[in-house]
Protein backbone atom coordinates (compact mmCIF):
# COMPACT_ATOMS: atom_id res chain seq x y z
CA UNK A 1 -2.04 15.34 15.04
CA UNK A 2 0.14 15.53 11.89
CA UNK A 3 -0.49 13.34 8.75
CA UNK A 4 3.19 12.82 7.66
CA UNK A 5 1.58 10.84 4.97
CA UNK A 6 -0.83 14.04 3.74
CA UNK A 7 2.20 14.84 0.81
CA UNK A 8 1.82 11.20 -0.62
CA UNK A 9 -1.95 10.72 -0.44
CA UNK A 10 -2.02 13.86 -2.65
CA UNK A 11 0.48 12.86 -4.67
CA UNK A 12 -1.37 9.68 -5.01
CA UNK A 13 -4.90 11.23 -5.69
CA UNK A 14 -3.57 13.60 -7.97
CA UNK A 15 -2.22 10.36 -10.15
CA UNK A 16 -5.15 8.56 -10.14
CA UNK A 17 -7.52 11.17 -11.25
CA UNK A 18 -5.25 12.19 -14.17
CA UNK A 19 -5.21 8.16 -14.95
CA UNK A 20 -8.74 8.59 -14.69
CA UNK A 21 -9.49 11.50 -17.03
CA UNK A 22 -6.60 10.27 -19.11
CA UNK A 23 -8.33 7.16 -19.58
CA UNK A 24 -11.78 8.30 -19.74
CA UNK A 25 -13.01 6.42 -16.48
CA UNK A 26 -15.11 7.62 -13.41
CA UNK A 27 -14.36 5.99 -10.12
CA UNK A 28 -17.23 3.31 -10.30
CA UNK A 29 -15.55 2.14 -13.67
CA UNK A 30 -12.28 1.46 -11.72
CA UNK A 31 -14.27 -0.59 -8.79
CA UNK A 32 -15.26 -2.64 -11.55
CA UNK A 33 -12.11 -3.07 -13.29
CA UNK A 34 -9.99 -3.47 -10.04
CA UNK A 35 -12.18 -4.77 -7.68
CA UNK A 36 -11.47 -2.07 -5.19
CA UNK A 37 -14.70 -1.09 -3.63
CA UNK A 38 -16.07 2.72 -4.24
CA UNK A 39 -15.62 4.05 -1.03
CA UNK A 40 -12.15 2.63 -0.57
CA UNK A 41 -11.02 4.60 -3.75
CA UNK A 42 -12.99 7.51 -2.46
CA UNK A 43 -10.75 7.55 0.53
CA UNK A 44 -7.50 7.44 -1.70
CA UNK A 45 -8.79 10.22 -4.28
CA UNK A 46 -9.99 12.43 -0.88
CA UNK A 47 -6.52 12.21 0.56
CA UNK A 48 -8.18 9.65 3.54
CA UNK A 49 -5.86 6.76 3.46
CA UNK A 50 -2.75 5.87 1.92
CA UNK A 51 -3.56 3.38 -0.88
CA UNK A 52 -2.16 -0.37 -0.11
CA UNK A 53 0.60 -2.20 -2.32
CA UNK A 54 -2.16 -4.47 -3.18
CA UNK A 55 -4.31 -1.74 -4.70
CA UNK A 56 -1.56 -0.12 -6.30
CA UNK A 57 -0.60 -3.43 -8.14
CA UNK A 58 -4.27 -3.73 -9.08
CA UNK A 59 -4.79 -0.15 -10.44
CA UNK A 60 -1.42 -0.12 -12.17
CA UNK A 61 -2.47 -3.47 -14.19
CA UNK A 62 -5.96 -2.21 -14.84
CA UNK A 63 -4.40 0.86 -16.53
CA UNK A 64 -1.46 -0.77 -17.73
CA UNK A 65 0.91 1.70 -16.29
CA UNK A 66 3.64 1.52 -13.78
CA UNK A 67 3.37 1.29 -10.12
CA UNK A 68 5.52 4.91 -9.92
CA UNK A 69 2.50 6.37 -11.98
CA UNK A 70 0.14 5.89 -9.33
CA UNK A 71 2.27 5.61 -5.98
CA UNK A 72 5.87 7.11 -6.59
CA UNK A 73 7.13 5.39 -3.46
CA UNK A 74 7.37 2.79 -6.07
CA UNK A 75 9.98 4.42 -8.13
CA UNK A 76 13.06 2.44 -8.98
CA UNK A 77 16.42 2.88 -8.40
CA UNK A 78 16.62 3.50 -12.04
CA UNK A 79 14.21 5.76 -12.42
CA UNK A 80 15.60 8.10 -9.52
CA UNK A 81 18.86 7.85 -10.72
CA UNK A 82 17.41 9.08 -14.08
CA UNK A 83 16.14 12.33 -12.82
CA UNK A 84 19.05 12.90 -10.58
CA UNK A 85 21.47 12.58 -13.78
CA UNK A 86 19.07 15.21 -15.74
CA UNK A 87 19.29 17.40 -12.37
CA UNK A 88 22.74 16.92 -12.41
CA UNK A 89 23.77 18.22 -16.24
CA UNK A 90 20.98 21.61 -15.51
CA UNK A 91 23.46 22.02 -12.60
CA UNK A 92 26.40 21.67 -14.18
CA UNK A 93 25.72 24.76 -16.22
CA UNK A 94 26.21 26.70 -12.85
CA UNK A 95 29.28 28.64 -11.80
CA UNK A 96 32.18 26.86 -10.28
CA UNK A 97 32.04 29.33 -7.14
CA UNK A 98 28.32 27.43 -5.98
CA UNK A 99 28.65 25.73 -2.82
CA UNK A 100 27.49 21.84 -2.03
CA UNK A 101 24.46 23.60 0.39
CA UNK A 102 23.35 26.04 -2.80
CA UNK A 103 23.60 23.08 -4.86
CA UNK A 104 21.32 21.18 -2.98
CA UNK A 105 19.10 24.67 -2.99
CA UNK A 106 19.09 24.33 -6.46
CA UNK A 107 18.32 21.35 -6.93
CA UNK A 108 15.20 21.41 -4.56
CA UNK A 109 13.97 24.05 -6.39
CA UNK A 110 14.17 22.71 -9.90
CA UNK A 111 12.14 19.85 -7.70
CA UNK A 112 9.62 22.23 -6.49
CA UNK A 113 9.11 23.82 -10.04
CA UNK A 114 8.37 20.21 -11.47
CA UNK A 115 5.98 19.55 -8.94
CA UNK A 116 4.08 22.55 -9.38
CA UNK A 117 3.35 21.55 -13.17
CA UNK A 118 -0.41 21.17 -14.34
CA UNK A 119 -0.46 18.29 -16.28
């Protein structure tokens, strides 16, 4: 059986332990702060559930950061809009001659490359 949700559990452990280190806080810390219990945020940072909107709403207030920096499901319309306008000025640099299907090529790769960043 396929986890279609594997991508954004990562996604969503990989923001919490940067929060984490970033913030100088082990997981036990966070139960404290957020009321979450240990093992439940064990299963988020081990990729074994997909974190609830109530958790996300707790962790984002405990570490006073957006609900995007922990679960980007959560982006806004804004935000998206934001990275598709920066997106669109790299691409706009490209040759006339590029068709709308190596566009999008493009584009998904300039995605890829950000995703592959070590923060």
């Amino acid at each position: 059986m396929i986890d279609r949700d594997l991508p954004l559990k990562k996604q969503i452990a990989k923001n919490i332990k940067e929060l984490l280190k970033k913030n100088d806080l082990n997981q036990i810390k966070l139960s404290e702060l957020t009321g979450i219990s240990k093992s439940t945020l064990s299963d988020y940072l081990n990729c074994k559930t997909l974190i609830n909107i109530s958790n996300v709403e707790k962790m984002a207030v405990a570490l006073n950061v957006a609900k995007s920096r922990i679960d980007p499901s959560f982006e806004t319309q804004k935000e998206l809009s934001i990275k598709e306008k920066k997106i669109e000025t790299i691409a706009a640099h490209i040759d006339d001659d590029v068709t709308e299907e190596e566009m999008k090529v493009i584009k998904n790769y300039i995605d890829f490359i950000k995703s592959q960043r070590k923060k």
